[in-house]
PDB file of N, CA and C in Angstrom:
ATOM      1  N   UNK A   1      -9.951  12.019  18.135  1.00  0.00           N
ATOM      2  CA  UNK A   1      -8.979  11.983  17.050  1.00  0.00           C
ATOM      3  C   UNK A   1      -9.450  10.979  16.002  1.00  0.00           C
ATOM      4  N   UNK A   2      -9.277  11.037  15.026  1.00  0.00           N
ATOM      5  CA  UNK A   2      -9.898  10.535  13.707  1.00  0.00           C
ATOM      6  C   UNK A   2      -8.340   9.856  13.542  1.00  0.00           C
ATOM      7  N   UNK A   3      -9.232   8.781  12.490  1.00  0.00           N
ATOM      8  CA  UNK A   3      -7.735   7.379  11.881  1.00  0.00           C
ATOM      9  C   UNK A   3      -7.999   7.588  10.331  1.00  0.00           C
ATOM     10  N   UNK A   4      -6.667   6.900  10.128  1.00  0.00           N
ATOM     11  CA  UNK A   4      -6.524   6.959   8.693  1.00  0.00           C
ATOM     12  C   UNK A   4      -5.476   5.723   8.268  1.00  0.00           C
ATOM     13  N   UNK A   5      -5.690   5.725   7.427  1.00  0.00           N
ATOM     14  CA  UNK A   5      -4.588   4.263   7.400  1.00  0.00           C
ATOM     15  C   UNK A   5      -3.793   4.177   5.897  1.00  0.00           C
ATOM     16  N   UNK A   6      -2.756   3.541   5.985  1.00  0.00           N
ATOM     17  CA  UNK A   6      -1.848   3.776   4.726  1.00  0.00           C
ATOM     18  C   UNK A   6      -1.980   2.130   4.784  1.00  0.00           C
ATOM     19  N   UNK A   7      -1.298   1.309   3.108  1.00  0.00           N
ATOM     20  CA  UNK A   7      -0.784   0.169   3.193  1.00  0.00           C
ATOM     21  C   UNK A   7       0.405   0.443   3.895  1.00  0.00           C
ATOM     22  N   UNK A   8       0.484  -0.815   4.263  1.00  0.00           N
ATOM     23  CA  UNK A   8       1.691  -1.055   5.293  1.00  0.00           C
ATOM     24  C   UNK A   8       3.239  -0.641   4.634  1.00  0.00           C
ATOM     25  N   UNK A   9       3.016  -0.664   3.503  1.00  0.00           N
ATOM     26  CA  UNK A   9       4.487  -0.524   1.843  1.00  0.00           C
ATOM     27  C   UNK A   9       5.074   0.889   2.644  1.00  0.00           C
ATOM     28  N   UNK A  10       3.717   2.117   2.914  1.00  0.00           N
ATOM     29  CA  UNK A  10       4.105   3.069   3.339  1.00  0.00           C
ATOM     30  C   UNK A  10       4.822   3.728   4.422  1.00  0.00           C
ATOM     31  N   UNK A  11       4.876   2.717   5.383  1.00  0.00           N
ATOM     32  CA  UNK A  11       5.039   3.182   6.890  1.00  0.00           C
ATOM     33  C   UNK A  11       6.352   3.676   6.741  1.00  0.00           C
ATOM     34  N   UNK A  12       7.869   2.772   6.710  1.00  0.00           N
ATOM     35  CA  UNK A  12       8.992   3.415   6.704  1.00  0.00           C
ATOM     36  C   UNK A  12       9.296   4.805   5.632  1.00  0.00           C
ATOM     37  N   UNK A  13       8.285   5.393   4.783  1.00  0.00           N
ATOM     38  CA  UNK A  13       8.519   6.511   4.399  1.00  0.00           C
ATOM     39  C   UNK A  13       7.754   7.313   4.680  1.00  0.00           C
ATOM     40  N   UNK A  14       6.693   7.118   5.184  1.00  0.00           N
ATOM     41  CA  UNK A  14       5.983   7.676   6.006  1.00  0.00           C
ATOM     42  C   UNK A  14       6.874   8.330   7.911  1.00  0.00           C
ATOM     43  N   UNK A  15       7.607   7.395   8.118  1.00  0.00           N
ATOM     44  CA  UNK A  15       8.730   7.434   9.166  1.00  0.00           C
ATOM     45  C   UNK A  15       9.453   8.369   9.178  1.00  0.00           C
ATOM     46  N   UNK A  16       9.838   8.055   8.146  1.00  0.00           N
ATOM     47  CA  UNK A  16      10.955   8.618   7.768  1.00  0.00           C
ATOM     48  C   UNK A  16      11.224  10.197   7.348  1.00  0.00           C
ATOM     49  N   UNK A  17       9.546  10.195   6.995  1.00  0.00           N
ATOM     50  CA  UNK A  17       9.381  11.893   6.102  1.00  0.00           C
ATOM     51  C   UNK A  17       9.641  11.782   4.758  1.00  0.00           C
ATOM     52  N   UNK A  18       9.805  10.656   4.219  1.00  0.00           N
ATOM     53  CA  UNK A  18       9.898  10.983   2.823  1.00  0.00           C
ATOM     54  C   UNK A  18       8.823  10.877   1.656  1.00  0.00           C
ATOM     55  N   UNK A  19       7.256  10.539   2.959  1.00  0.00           N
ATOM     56  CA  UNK A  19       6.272  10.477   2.248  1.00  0.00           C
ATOM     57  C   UNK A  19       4.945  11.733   2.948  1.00  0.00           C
ATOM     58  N   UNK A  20       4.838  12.662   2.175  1.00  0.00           N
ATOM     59  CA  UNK A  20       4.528  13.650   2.509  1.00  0.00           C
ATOM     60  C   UNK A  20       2.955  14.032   2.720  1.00  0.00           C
ATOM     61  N   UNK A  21       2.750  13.394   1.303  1.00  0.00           N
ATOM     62  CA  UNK A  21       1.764  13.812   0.662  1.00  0.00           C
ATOM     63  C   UNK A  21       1.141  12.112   1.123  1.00  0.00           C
ATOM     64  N   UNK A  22      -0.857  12.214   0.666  1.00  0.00           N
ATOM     65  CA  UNK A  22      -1.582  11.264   0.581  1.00  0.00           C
ATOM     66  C   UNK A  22      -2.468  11.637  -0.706  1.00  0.00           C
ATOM     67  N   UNK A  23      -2.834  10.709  -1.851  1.00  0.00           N
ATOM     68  CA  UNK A  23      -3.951  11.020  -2.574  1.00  0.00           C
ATOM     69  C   UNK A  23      -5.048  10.086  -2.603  1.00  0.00           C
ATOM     70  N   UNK A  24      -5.884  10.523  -2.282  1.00  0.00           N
ATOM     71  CA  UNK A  24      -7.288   9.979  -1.564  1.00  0.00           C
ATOM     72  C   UNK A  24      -8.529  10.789  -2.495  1.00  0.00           C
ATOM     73  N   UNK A  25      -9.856   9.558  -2.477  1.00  0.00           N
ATOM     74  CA  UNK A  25     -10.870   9.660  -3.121  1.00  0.00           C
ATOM     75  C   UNK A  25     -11.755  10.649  -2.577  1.00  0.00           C
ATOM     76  N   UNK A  26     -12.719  11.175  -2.532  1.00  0.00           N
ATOM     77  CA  UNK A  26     -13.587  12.169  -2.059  1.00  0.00           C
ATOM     78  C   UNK A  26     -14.132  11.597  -0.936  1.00  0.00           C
ATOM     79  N   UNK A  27     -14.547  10.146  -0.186  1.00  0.00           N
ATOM     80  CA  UNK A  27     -14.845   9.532   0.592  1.00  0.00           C
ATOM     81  C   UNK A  27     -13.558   9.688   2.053  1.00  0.00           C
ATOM     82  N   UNK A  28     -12.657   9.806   1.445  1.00  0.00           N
ATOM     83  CA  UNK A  28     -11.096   9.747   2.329  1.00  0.00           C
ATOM     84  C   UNK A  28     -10.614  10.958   2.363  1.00  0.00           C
ATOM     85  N   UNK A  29     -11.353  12.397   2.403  1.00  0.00           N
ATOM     86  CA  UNK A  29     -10.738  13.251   2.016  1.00  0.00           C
ATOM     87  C   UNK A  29     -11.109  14.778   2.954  1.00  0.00           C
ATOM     88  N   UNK A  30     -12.424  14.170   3.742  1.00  0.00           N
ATOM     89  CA  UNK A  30     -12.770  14.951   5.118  1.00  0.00           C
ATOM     90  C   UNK A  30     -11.817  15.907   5.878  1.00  0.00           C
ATOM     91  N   UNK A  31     -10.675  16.158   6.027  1.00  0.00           N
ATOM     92  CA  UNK A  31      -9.790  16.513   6.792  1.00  0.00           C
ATOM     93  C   UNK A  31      -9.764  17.965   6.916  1.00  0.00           C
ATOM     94  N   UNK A  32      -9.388  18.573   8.247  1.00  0.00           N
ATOM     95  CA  UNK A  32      -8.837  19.643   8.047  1.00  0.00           C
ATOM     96  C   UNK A  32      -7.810  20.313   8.636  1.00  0.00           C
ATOM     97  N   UNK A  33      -6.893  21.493   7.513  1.00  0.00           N
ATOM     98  CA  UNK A  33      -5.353  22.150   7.957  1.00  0.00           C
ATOM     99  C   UNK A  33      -5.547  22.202   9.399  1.00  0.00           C
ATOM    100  N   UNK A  34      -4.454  21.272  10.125  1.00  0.00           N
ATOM    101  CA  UNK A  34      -4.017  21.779  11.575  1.00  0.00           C
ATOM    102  C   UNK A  34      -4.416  20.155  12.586  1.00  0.00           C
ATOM    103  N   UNK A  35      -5.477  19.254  11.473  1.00  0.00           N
ATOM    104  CA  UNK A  35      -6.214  18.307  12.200  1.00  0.00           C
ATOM    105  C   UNK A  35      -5.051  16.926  12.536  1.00  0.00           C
ATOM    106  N   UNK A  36      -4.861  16.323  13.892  1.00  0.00           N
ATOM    107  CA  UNK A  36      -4.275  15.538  13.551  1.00  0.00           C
ATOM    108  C   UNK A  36      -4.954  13.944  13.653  1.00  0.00           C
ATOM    109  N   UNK A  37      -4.257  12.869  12.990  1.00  0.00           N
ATOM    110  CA  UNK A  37      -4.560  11.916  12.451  1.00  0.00           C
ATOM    111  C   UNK A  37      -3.739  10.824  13.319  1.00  0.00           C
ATOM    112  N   UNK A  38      -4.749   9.854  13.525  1.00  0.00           N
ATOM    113  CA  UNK A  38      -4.107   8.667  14.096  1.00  0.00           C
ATOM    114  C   UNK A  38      -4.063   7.640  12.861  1.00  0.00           C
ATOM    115  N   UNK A  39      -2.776   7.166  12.742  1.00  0.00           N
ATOM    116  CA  UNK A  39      -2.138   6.210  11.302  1.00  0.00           C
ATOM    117  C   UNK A  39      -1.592   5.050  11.712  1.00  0.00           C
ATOM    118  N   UNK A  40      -2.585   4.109  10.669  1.00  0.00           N
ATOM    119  CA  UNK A  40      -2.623   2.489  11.026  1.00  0.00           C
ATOM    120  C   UNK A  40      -2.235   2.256   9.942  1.00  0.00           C
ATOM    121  N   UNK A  41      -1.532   0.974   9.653  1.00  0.00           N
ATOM    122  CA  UNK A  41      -1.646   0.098   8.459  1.00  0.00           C
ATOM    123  C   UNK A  41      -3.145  -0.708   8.330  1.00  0.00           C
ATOM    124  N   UNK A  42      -3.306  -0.284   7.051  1.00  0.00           N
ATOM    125  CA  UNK A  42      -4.531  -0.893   6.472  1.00  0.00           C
ATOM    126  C   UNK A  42      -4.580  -2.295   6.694  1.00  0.00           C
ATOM    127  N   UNK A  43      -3.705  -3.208   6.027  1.00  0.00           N
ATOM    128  CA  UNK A  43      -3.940  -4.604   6.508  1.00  0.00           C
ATOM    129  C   UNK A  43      -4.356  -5.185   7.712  1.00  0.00           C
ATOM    130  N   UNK A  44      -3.887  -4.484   8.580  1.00  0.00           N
ATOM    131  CA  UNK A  44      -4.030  -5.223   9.949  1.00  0.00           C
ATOM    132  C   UNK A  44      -4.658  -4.115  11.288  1.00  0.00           C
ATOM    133  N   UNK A  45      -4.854  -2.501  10.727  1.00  0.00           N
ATOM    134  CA  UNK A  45      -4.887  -1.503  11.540  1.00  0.00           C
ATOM    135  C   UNK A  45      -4.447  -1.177  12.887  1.00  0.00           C
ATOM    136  N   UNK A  46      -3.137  -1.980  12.737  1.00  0.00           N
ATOM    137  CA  UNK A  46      -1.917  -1.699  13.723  1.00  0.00           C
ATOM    138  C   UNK A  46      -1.384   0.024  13.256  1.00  0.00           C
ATOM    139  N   UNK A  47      -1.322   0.390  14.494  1.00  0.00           N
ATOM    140  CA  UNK A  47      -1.371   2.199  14.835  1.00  0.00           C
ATOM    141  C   UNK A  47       0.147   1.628  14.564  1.00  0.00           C
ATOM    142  N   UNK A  48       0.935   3.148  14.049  1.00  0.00           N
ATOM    143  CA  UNK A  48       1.890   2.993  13.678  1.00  0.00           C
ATOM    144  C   UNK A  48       2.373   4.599  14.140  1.00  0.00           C
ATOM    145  N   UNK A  49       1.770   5.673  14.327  1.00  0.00           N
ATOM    146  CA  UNK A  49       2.263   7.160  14.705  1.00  0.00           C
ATOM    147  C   UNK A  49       1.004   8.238  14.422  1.00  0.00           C
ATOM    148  N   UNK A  50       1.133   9.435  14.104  1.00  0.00           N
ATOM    149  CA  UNK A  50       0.400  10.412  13.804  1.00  0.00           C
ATOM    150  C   UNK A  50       0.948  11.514  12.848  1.00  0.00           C
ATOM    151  N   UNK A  51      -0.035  11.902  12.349  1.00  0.00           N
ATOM    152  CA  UNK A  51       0.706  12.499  11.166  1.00  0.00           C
ATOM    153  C   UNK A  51      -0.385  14.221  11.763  1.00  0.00           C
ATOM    154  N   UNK A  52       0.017  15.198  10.937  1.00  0.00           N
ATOM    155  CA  UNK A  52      -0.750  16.705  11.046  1.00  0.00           C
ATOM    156  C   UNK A  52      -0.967  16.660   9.467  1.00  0.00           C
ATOM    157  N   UNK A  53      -2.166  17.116   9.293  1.00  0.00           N
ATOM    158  CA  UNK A  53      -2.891  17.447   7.938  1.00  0.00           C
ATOM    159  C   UNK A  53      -2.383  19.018   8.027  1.00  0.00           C
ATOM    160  N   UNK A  54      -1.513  19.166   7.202  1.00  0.00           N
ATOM    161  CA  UNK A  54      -0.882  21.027   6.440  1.00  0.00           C
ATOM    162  C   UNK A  54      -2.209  21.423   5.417  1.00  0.00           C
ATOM    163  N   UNK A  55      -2.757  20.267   4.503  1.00  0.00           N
ATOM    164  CA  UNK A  55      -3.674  21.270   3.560  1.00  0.00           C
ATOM    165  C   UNK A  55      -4.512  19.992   3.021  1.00  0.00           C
ATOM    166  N   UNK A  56      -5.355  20.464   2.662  1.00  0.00           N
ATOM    167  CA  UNK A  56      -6.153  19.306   1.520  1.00  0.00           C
ATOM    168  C   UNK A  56      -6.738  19.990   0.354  1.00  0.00           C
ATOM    169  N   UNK A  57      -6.199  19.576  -1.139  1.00  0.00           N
ATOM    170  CA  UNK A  57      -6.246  20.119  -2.184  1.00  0.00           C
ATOM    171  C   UNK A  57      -7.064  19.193  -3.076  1.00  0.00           C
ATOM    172  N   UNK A  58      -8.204  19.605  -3.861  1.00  0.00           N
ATOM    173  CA  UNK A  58      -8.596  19.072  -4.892  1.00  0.00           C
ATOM    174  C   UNK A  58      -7.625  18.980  -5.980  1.00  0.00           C
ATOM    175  N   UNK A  59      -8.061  17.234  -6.591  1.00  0.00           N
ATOM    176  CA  UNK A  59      -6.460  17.571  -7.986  1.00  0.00           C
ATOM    177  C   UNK A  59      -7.231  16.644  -9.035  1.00  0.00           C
ATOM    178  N   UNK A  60      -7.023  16.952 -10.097  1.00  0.00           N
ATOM    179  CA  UNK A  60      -7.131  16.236 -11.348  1.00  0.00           C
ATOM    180  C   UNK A  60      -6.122  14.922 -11.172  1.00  0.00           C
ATOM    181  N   UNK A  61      -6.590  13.821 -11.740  1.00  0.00           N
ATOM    182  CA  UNK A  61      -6.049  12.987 -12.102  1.00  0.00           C
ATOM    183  C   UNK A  61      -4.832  12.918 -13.237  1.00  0.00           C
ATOM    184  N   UNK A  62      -5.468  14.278 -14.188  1.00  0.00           N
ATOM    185  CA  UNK A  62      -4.210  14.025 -15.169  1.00  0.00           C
ATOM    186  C   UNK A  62      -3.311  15.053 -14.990  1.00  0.00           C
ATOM    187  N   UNK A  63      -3.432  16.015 -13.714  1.00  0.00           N
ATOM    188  CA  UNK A  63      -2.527  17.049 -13.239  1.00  0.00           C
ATOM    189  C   UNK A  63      -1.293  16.236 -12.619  1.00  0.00           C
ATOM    190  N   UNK A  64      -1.911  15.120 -11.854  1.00  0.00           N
ATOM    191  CA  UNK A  64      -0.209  15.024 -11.179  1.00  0.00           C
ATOM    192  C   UNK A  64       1.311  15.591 -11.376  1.00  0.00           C
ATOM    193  N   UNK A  65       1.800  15.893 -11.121  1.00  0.00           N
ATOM    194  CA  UNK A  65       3.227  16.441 -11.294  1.00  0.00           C
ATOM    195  C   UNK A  65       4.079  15.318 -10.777  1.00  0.00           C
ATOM    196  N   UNK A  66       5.700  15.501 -11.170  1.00  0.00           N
ATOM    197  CA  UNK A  66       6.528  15.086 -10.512  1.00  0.00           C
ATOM    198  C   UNK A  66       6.723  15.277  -9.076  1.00  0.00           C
ATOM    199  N   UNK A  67       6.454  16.689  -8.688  1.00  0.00           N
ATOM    200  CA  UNK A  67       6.198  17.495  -7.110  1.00  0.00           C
ATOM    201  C   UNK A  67       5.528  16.106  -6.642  1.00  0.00           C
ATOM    202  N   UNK A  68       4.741  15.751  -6.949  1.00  0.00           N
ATOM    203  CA  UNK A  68       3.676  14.922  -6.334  1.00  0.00           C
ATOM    204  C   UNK A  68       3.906  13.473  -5.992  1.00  0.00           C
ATOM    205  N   UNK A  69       4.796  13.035  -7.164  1.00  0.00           N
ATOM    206  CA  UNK A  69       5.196  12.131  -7.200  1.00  0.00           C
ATOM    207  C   UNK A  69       6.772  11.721  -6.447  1.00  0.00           C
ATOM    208  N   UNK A  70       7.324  13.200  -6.092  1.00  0.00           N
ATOM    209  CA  UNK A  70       8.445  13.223  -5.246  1.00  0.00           C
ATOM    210  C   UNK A  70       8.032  12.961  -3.540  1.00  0.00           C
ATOM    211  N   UNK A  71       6.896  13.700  -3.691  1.00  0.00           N
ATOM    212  CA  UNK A  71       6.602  13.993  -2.473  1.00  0.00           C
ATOM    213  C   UNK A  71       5.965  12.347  -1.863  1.00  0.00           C
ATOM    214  N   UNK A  72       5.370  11.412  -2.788  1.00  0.00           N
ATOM    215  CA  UNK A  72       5.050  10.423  -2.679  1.00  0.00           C
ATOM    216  C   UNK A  72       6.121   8.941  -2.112  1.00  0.00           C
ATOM    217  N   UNK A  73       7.061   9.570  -2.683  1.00  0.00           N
ATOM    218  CA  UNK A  73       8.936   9.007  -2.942  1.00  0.00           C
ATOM    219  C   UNK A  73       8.564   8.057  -3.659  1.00  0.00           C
ATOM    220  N   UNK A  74       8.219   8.850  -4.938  1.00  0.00           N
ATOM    221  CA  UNK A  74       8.040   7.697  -6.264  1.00  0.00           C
ATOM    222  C   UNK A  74       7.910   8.225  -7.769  1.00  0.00           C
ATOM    223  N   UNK A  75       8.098   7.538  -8.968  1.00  0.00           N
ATOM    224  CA  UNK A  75       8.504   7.975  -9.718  1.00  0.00           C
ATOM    225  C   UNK A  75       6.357   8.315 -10.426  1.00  0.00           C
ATOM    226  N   UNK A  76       6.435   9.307 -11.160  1.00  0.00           N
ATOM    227  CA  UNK A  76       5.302  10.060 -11.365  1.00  0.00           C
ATOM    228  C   UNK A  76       4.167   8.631 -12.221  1.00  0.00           C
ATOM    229  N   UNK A  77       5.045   7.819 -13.099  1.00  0.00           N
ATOM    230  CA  UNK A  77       4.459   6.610 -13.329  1.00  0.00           C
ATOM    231  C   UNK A  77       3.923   5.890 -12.531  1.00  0.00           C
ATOM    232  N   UNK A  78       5.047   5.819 -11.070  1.00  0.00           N
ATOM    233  CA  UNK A  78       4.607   4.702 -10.493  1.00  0.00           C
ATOM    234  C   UNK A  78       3.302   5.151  -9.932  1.00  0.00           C
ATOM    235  N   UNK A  79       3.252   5.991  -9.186  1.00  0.00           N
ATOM    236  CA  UNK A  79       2.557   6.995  -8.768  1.00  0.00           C
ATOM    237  C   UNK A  79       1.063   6.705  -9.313  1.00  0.00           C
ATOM    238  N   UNK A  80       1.302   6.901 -10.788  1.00  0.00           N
ATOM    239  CA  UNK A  80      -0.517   6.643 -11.567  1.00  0.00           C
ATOM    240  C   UNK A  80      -0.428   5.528 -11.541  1.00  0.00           C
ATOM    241  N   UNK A  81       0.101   4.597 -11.386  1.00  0.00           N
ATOM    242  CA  UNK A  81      -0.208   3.078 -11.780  1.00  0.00           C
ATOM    243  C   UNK A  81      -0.719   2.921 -10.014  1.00  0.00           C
ATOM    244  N   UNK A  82       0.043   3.194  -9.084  1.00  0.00           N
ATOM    245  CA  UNK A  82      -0.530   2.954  -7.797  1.00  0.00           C
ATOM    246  C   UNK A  82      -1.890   3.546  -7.288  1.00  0.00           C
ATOM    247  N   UNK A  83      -2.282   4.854  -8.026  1.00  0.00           N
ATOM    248  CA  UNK A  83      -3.557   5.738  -8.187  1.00  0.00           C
ATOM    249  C   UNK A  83      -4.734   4.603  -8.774  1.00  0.00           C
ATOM    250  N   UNK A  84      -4.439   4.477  -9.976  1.00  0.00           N
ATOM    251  CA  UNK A  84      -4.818   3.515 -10.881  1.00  0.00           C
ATOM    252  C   UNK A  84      -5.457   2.517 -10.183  1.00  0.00           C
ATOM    253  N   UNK A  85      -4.825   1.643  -9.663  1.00  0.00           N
ATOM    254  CA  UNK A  85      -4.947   0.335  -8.897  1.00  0.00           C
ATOM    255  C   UNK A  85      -5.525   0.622  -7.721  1.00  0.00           C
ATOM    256  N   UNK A  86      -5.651   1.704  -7.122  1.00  0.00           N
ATOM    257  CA  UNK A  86      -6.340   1.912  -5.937  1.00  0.00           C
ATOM    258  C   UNK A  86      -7.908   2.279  -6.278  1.00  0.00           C
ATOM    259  N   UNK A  87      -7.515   3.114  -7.135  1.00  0.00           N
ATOM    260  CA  UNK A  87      -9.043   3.726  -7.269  1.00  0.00           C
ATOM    261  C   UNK A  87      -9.460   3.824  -8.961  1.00  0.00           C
ATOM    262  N   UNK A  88      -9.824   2.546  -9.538  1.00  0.00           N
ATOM    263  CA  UNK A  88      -9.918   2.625 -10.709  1.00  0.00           C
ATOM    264  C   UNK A  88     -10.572   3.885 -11.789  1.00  0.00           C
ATOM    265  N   UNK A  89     -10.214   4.151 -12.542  1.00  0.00           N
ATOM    266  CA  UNK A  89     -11.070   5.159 -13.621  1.00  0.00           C
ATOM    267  C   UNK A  89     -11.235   6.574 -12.530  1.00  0.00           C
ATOM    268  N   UNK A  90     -10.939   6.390 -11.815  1.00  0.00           N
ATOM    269  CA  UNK A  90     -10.779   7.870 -10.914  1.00  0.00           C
ATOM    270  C   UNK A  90     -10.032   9.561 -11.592  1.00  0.00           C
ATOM    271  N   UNK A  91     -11.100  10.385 -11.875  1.00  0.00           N
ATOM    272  CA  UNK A  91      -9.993  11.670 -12.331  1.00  0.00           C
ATOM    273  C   UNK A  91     -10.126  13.046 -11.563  1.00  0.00           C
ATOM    274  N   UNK A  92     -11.003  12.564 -10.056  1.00  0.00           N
ATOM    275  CA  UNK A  92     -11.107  13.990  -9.051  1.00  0.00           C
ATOM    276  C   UNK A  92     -10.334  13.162  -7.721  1.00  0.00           C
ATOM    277  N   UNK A  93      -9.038  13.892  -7.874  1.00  0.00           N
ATOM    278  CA  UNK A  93      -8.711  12.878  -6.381  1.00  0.00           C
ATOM    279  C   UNK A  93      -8.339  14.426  -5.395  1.00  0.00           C
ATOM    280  N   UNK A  94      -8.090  14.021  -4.310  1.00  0.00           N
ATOM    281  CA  UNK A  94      -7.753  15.082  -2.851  1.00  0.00           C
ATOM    282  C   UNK A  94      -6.377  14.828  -2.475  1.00  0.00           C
ATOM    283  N   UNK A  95      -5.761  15.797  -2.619  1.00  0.00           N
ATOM    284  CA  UNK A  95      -4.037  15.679  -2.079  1.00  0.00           C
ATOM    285  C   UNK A  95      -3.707  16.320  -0.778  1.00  0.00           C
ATOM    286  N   UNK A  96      -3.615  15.222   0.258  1.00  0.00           N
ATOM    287  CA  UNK A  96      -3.932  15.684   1.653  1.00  0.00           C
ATOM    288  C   UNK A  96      -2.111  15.825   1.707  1.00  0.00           C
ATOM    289  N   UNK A  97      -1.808  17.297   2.205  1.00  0.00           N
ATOM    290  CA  UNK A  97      -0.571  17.358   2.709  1.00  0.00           C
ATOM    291  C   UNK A  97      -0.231  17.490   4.327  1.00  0.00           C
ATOM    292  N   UNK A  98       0.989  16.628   4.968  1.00  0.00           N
ATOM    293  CA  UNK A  98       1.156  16.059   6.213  1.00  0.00           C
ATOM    294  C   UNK A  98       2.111  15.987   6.503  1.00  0.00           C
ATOM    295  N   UNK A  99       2.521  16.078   8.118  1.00  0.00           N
ATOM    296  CA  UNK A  99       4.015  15.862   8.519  1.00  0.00           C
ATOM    297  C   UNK A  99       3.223  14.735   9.781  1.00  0.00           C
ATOM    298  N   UNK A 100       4.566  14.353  10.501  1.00  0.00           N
ATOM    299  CA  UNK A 100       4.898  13.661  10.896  1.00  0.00           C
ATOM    300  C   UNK A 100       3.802  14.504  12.530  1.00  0.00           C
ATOM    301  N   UNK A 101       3.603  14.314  13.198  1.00  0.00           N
ATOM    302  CA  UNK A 101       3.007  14.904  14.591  1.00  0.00           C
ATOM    303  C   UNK A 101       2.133  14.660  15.332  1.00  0.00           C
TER     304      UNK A 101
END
């Protein structure tokens, strides 16, 4: 089983289901529909659950949608500013979709 890790900010919506989606660089983006994932917090890579990869989509940077940004449980700004800050000047990112499993 392969790991993956969120900041830690993510876990209770990640928990919860209200964080669905992941957008990840071409390096983070290996996955495939059906594969499941062992999920740590990045800071400290304390395992926290498992998630199932549903799809992995190539996306433009300046495509984002609100969809995306719902699915994130965040507002479509915050969303690029958190894109932004992760992966500077970035405009080919991978939108890995996931449940909880």
């Amino acid at each position: 089983m392969r790991d993956i890790t969120f900041f830690s900010r993510f876990a209770p919506d990640i928990l919860a289901g209200r964080k669905t989606i992941t957008l990840r660089d071409a390096s983070e983006a290996d996955f495939q529909p059906g594969e499941t994932l062992r999920v740590s917090r990045y800071e400290d890579n304390g395992f926290f659950c498992h998630i199932q990869v549903l799809a992995v989509t190539p996306i433009d940077f300046d495509d984002l949608t609100e969809k995306q940004a719902e699915q994130e449980n965040m507002s479509l700004d915050e969303l690029k500013k958190v894109i932004a800050d992760i992966y500077p000047g970035i405009k080919q990112l991978y939108l890995i979709e996931f449940i909880l499993g």
